[in-house]
N, C-alpha and C. Protein backbone atom coordinates (compact mmCIF):
# COMPACT_ATOMS: atom_id res chain seq x y z
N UNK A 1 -31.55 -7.50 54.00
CA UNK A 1 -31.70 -7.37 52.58
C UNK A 1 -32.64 -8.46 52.08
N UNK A 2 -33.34 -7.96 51.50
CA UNK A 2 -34.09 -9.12 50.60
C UNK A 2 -33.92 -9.84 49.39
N UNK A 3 -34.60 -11.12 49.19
CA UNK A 3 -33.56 -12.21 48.52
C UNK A 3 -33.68 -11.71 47.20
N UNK A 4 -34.75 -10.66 46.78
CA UNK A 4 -34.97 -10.63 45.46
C UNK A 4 -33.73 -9.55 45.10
N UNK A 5 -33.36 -8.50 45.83
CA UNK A 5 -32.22 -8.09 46.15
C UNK A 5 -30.84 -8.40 45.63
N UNK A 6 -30.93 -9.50 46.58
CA UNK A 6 -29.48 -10.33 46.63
C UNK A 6 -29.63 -11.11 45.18
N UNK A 7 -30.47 -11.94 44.85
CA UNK A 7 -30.52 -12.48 43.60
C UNK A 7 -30.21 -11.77 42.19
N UNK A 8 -30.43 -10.10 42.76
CA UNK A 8 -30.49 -9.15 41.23
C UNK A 8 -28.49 -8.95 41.68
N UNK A 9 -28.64 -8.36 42.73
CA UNK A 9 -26.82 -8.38 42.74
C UNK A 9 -26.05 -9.69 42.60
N UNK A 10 -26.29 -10.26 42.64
CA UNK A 10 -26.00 -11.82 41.81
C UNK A 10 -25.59 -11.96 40.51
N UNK A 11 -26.63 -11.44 39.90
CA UNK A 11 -26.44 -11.71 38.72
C UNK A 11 -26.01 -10.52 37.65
N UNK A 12 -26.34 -9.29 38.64
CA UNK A 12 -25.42 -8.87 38.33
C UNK A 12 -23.84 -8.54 38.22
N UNK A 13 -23.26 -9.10 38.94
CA UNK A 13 -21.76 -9.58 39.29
C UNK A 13 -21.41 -10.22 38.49
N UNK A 14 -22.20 -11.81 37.96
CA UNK A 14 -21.57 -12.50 37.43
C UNK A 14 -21.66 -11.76 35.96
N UNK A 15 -23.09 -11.29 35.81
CA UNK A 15 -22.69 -10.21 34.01
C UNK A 15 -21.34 -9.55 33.96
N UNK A 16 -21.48 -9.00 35.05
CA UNK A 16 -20.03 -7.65 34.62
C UNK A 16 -18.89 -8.85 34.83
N UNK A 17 -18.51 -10.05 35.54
CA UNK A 17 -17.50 -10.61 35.34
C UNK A 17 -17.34 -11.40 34.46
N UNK A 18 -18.62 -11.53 33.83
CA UNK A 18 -18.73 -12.76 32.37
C UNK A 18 -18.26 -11.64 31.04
N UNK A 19 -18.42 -10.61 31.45
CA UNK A 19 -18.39 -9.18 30.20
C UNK A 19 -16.64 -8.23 30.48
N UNK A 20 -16.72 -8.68 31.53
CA UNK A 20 -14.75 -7.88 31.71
C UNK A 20 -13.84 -9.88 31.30
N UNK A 21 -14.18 -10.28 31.32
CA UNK A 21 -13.64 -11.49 30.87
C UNK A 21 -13.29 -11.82 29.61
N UNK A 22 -14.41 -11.60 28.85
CA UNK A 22 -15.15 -11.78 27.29
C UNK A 22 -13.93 -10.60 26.72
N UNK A 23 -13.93 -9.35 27.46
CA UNK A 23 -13.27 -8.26 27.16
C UNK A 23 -12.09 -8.52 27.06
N UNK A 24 -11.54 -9.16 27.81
CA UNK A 24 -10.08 -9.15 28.56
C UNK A 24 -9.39 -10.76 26.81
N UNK A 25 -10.37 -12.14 26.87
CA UNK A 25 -10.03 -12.75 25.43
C UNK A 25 -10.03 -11.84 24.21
N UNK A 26 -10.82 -11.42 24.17
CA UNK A 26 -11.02 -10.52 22.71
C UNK A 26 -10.04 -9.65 22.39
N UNK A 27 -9.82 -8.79 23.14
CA UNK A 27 -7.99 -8.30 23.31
C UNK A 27 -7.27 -8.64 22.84
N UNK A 28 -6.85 -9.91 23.51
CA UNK A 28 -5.98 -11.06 23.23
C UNK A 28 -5.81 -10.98 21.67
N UNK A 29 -7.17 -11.85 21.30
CA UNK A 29 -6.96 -12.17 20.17
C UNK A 29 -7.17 -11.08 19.16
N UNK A 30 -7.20 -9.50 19.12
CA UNK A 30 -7.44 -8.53 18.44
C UNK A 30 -5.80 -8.54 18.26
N UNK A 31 -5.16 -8.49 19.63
CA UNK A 31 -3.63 -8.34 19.67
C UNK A 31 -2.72 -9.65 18.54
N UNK A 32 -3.16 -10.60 18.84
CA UNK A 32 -2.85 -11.68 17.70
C UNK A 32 -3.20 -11.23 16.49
N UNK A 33 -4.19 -10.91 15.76
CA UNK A 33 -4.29 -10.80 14.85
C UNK A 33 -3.72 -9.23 14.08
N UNK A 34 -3.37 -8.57 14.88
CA UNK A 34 -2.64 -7.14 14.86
C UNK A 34 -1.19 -7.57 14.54
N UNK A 35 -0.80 -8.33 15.28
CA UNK A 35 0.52 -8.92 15.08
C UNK A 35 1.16 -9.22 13.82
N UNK A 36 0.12 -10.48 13.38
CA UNK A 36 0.55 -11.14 12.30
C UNK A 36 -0.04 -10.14 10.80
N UNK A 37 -0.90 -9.34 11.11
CA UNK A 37 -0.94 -7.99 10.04
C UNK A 37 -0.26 -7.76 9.76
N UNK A 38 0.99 -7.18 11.31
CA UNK A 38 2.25 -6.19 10.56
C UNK A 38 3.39 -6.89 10.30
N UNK A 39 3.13 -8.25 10.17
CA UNK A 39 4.88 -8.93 9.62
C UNK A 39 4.28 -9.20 8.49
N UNK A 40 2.54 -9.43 7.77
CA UNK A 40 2.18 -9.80 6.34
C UNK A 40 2.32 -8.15 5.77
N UNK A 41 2.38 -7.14 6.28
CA UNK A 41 2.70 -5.78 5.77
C UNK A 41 3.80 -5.12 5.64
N UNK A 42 5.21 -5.87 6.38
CA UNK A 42 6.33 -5.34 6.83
C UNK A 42 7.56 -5.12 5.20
N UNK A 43 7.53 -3.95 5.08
CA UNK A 43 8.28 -3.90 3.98
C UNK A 43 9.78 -4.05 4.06
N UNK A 44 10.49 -4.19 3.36
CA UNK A 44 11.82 -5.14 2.89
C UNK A 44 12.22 -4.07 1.98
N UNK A 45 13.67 -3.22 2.29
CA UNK A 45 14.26 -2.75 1.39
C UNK A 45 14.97 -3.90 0.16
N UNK A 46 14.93 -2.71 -1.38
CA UNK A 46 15.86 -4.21 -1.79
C UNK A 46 16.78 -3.21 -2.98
N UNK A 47 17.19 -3.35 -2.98
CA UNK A 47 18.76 -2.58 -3.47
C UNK A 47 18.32 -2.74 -5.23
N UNK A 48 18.49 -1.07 -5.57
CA UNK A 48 18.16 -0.96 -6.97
C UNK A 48 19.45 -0.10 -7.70
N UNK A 49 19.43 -0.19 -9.01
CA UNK A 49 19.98 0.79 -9.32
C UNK A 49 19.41 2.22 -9.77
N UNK A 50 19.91 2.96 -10.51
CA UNK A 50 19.18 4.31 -10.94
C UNK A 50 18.76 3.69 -12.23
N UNK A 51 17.14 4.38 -12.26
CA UNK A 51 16.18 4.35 -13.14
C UNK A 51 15.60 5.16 -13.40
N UNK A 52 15.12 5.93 -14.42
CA UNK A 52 14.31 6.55 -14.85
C UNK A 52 12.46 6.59 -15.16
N UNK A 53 12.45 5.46 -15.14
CA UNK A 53 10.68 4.68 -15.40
C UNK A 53 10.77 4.09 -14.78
N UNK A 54 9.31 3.90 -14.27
CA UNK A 54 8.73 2.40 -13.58
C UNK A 54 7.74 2.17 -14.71
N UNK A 55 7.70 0.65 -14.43
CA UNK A 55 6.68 -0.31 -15.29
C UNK A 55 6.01 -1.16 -13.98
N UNK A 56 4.75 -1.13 -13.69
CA UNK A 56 4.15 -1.78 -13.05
C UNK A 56 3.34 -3.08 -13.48
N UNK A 57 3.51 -4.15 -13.02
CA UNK A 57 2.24 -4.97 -13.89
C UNK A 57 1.77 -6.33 -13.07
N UNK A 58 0.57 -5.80 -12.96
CA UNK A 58 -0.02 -6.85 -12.27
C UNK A 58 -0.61 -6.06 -10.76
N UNK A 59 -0.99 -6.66 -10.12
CA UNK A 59 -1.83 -6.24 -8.29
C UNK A 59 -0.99 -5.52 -7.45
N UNK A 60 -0.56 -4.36 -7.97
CA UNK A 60 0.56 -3.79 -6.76
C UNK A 60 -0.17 -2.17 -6.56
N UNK A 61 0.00 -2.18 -5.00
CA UNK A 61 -0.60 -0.74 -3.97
C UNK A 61 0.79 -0.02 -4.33
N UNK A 62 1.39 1.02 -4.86
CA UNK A 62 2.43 1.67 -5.11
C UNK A 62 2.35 3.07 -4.37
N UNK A 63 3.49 3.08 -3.52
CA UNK A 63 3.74 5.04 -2.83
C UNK A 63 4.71 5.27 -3.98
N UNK A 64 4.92 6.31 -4.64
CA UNK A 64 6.04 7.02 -5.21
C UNK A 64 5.91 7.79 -5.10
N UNK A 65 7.64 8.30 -4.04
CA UNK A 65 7.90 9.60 -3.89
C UNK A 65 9.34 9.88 -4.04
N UNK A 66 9.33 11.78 -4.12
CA UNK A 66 10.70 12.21 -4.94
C UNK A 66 11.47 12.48 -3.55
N UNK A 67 12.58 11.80 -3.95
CA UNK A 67 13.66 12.07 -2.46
C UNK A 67 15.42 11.94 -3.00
N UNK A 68 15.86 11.77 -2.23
CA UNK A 68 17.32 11.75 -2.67
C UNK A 68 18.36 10.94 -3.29
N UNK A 69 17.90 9.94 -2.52
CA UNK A 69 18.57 8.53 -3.24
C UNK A 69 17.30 7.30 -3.75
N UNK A 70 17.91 6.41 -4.55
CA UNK A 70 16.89 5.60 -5.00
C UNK A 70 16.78 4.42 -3.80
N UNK A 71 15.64 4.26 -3.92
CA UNK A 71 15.26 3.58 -2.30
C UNK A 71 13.55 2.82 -3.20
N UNK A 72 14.08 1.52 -3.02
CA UNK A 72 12.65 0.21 -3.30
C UNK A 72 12.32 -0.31 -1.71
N UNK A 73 11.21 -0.58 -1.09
CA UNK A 73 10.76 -1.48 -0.40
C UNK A 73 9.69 -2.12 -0.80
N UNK A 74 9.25 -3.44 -0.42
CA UNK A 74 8.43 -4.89 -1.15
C UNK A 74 7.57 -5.20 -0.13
N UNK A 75 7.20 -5.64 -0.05
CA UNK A 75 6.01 -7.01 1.06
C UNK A 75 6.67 -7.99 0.28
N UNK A 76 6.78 -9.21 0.99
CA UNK A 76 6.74 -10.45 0.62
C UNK A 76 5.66 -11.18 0.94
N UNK A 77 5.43 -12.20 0.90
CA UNK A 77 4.58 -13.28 1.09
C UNK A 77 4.91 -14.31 2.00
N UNK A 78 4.53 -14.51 3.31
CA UNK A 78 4.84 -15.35 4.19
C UNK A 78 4.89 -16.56 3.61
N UNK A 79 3.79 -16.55 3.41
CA UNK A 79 3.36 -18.42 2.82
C UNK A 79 4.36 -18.57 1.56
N UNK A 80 4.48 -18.17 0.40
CA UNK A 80 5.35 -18.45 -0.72
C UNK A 80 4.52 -18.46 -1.62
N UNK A 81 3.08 -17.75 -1.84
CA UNK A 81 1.76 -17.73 -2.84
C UNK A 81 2.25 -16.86 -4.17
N UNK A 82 3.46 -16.08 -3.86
CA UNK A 82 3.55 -15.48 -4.69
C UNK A 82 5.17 -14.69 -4.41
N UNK A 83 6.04 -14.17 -6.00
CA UNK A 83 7.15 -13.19 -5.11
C UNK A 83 7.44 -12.19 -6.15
N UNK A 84 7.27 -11.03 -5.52
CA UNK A 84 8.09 -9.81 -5.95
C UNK A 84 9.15 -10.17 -7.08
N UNK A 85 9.30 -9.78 -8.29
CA UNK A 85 10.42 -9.50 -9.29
C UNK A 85 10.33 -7.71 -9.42
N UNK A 86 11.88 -7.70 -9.22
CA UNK A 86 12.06 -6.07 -9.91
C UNK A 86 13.28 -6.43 -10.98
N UNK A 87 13.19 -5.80 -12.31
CA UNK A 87 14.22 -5.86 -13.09
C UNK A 87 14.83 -4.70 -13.93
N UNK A 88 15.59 -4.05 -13.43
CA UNK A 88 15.87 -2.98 -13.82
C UNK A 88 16.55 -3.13 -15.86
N UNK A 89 15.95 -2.64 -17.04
CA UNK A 89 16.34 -2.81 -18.31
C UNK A 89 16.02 -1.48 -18.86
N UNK A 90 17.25 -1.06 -19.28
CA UNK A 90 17.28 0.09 -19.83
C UNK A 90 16.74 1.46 -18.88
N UNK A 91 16.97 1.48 -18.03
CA UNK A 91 16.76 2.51 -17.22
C UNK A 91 15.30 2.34 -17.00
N UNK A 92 14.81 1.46 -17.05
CA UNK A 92 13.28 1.15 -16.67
C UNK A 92 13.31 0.14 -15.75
N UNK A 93 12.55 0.36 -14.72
CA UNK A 93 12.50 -0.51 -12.96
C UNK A 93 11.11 -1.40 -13.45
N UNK A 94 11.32 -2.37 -13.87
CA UNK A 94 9.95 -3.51 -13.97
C UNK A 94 9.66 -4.38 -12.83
N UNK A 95 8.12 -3.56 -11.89
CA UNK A 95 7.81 -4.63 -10.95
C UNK A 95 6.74 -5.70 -11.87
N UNK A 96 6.57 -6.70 -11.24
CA UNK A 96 6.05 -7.47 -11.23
C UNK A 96 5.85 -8.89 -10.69
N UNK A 97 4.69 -9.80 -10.65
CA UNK A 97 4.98 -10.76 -9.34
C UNK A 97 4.90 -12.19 -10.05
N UNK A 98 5.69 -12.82 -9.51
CA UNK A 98 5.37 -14.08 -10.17
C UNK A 98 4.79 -15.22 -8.93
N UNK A 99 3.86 -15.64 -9.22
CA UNK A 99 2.90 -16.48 -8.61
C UNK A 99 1.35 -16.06 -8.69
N UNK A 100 0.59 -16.87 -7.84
CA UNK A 100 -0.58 -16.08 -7.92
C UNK A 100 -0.88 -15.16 -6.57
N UNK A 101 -1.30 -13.99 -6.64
CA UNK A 101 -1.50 -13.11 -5.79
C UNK A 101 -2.75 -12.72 -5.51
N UNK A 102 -3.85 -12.62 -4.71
CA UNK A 102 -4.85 -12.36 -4.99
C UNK A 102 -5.29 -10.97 -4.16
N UNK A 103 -4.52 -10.60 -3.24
CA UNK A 103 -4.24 -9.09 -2.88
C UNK A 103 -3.21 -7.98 -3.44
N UNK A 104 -3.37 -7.01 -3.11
CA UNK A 104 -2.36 -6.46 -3.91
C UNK A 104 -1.00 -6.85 -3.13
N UNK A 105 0.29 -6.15 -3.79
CA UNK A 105 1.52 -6.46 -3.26
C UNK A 105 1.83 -4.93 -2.60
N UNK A 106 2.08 -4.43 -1.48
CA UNK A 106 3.05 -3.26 -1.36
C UNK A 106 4.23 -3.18 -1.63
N UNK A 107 4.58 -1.56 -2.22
CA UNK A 107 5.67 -1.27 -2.50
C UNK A 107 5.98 0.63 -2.45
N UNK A 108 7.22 0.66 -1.94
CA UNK A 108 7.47 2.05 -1.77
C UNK A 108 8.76 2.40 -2.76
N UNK A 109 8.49 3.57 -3.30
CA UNK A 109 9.31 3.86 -4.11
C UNK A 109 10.12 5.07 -3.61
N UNK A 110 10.96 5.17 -3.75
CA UNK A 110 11.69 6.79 -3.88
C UNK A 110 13.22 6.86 -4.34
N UNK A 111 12.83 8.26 -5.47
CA UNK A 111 13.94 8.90 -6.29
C UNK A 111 14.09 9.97 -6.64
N UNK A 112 14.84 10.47 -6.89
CA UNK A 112 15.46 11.84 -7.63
C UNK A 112 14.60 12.28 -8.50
N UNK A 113 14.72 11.28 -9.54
CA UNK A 113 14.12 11.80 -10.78
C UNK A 113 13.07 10.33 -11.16
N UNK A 114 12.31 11.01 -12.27
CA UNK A 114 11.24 10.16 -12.76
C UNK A 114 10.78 10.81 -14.21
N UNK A 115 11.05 9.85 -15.28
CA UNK A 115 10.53 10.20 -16.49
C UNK A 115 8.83 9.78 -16.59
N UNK A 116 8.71 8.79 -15.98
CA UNK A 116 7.51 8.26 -16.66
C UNK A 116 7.15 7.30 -15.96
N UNK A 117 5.41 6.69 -16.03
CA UNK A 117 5.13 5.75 -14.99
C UNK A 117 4.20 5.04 -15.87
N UNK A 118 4.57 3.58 -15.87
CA UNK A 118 3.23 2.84 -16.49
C UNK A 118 2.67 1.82 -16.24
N UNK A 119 1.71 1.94 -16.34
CA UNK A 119 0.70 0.99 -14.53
C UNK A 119 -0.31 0.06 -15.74
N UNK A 120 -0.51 -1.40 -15.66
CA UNK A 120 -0.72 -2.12 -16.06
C UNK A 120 -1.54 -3.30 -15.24
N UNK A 121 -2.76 -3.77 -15.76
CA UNK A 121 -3.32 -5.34 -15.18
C UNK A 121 -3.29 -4.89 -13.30
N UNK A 122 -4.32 -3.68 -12.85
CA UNK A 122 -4.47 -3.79 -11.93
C UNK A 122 -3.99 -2.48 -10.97
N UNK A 123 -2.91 -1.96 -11.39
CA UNK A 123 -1.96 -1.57 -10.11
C UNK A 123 -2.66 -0.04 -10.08
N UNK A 124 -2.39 -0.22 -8.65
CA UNK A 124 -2.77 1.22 -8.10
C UNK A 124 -1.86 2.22 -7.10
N UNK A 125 -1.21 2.98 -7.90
CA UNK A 125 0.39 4.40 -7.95
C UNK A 125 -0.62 5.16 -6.85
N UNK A 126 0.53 5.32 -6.52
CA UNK A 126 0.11 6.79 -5.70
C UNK A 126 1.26 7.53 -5.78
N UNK A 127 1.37 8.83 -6.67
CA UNK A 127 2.83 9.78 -6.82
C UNK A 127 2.25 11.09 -5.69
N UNK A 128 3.29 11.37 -5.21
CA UNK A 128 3.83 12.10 -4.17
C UNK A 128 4.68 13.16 -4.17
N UNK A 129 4.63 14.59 -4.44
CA UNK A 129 5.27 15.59 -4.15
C UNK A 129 6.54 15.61 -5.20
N UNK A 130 6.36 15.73 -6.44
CA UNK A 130 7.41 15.59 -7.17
C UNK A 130 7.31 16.87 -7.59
N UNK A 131 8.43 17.47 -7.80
CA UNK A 131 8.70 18.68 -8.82
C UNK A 131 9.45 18.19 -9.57
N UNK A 132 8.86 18.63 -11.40
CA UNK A 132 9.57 18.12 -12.12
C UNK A 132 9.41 18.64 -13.84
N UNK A 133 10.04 19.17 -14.97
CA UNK A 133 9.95 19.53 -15.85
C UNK A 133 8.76 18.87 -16.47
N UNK A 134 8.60 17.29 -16.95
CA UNK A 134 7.97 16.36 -17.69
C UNK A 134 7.47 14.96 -16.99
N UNK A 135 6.52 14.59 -17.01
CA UNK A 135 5.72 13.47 -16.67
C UNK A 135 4.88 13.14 -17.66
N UNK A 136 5.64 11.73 -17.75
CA UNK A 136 4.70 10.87 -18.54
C UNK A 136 3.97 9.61 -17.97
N UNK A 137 2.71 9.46 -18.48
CA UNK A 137 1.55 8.34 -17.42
C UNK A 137 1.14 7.65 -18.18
N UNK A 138 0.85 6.76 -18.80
CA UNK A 138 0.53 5.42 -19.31
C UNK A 138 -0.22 4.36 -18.32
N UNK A 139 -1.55 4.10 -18.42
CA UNK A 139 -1.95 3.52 -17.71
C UNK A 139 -3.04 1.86 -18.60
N UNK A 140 -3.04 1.35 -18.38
CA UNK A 140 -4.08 -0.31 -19.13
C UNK A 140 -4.30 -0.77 -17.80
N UNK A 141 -5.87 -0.67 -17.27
CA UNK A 141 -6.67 -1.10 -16.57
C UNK A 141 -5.85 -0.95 -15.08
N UNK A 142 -5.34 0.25 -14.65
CA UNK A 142 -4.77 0.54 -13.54
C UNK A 142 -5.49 2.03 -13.50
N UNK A 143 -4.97 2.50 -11.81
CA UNK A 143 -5.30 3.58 -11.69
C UNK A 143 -3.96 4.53 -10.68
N UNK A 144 -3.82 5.77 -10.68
CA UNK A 144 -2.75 6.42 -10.59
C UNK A 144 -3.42 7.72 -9.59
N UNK A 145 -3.17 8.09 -8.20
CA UNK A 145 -3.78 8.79 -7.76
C UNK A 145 -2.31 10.19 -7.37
N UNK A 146 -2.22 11.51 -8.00
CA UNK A 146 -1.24 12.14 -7.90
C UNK A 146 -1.14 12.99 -7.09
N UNK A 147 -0.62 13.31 -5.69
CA UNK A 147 -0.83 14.57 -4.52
C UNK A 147 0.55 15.70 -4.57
N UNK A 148 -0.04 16.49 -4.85
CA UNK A 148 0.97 17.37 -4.25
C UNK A 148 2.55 17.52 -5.20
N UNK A 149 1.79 17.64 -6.71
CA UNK A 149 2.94 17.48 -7.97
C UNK A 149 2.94 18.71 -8.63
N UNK A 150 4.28 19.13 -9.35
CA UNK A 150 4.21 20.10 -10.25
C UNK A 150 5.29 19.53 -11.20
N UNK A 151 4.46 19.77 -12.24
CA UNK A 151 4.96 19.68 -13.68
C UNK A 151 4.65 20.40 -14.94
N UNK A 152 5.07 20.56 -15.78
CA UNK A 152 5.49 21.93 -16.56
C UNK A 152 4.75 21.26 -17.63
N UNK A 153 5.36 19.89 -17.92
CA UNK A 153 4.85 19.00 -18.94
C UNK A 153 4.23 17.67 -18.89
N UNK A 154 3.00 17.60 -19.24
CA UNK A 154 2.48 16.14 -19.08
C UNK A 154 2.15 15.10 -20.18
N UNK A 155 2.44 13.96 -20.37
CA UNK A 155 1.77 13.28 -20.89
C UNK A 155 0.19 12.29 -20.30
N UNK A 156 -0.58 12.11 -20.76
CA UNK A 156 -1.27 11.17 -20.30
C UNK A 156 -2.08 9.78 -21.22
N UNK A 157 -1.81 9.10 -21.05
CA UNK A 157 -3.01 7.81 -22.25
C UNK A 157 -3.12 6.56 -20.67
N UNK A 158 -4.35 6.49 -21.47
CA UNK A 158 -5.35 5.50 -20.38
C UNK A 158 -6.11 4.73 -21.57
N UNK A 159 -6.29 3.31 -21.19
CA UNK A 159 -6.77 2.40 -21.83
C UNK A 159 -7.65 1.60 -20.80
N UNK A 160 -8.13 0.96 -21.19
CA UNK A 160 -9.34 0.04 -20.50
C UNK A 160 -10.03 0.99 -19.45
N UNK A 161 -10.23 0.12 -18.70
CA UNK A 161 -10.76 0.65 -17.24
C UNK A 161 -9.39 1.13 -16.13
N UNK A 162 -9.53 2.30 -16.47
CA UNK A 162 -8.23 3.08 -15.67
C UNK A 162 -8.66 4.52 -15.05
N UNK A 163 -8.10 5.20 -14.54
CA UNK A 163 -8.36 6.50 -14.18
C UNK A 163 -7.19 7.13 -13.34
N UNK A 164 -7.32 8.02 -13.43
CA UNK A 164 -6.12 9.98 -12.87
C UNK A 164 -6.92 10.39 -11.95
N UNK A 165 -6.27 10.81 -10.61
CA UNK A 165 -7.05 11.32 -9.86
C UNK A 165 -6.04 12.64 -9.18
N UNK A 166 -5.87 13.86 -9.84
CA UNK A 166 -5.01 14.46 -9.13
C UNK A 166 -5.49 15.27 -8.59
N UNK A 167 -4.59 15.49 -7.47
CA UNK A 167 -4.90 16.07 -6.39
C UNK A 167 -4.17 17.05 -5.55
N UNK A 168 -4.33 18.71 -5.30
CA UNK A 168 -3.58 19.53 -4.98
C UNK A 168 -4.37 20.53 -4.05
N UNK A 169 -3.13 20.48 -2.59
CA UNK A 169 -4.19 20.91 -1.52
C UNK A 169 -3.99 22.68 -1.63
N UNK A 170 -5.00 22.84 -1.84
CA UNK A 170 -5.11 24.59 -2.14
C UNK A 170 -4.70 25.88 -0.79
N UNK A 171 -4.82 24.76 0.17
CA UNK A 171 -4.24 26.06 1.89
C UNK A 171 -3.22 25.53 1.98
N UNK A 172 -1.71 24.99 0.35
CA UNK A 172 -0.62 24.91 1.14
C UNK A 172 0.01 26.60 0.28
C-alpha cells in the first residue's frame, strides 16, 4: 500500500472517530436539556371547586376543555420567579400570577360546564370541544383560539390588541 494511501485512511478514521464522538456528547447534552424541559413543563393538579367563569390575567398558555369533573393543572416555577394564584369568587375561577413572569405560565382546564371566558394582559385560551347552549368571550389584549365547539349562543367583545380564531374541522 502506498503511504499516500495509508495517510488518507488515517485521517480518515480519526474524522469518523472525532464525528461519532462529537455525536455521542451532543446527545448527552440534548438529553440534559430535554430533561430539565419536562420538570420546567410538568403540570401540578390543584384542587378547585365548581365554577362557572374563568378570568385569566396576565401571561398564561390556557387548554380548556369540557369533561366531567372539574380538574385545574399549573406549571410552577422551579426557581421561585414567579407563582400561580387561582381564586375561586362567586363562581368565577381567577388565574393569575404573582411575581414576575416573563414566559407564559401553563395551565389545563377541564369542566362540565362554562358560562364565560375572559382573557386579559396577554393570555392565550385555547377552548376545546365544548357543546353548549351560551358562550360568552371577553377578551383585553389576549387572544382565544376555539376547536371543535358548538354553541347556540354567543357573546363576543375584544378590546386592544386581541383576536378569535375559530376553528371547525369540516371531514368530522
Amino acid at each position: 500500500m502506498q503511504t499516500s494511501k495509508k495517510v488518507l485512511l488515517t485521517v480518515a478514521g480519526i474524522l469518523l472517530a472525532l464525528f461519532v464522538s462529537s455525536l455521542m456528547i451532543l446527545r448527552r447534552d440534548i438529553q440534559t436539556i430535554n430533561e430539565q424541559t419536562k420538570l420546567a413543563n410538568q403540570l401540578t393538579s390543584v384542587p378547585v371547586e365548581e365554577f362557572k367563569f374563568l378570568h385569566f390575567s396576565g401571561l398564561w398558555e390556557v387548554q380548556v376543555k369540557q369533561g366531567r369533573v372539574y380538574k385545574v393543572e399549573l406549571t410552577f416555577d422551579q426557581e421561585g420567579s414567579y407563582l400561580p394564584q387561582l381564586e375561586n369568587i362567586n363562581d368565577t375561577l381567577y388565574f393569575s400570577i404573582d411575581g414576575d413572569s416573563l414566559v407564559s405560565v401553563r395551565a389545563r382546564v377541564i369542566t362540565p360546564f362554562i358560562g364565560g371566558v375572559l382573557g386579559e394582559d396577554g393570555a392565550h385560551i385555547h377552548l376545546r370541544n365544548f357543546k353548549l347552549d351560551s358562550m360568552s368571550i371577553a377578551l383585553n389584549n389576549s387572544h382565544l383560539i376555539g376547536e371543535e365547539n358548538e354553541f347556540i349562543y354567543t357573546s363576543y367583545k375584544t378590546t386592544g390588541n386581541s383576536g378569535i380564531e375559530l376553528i371547525d374541522d369540516p371531514m368530522k
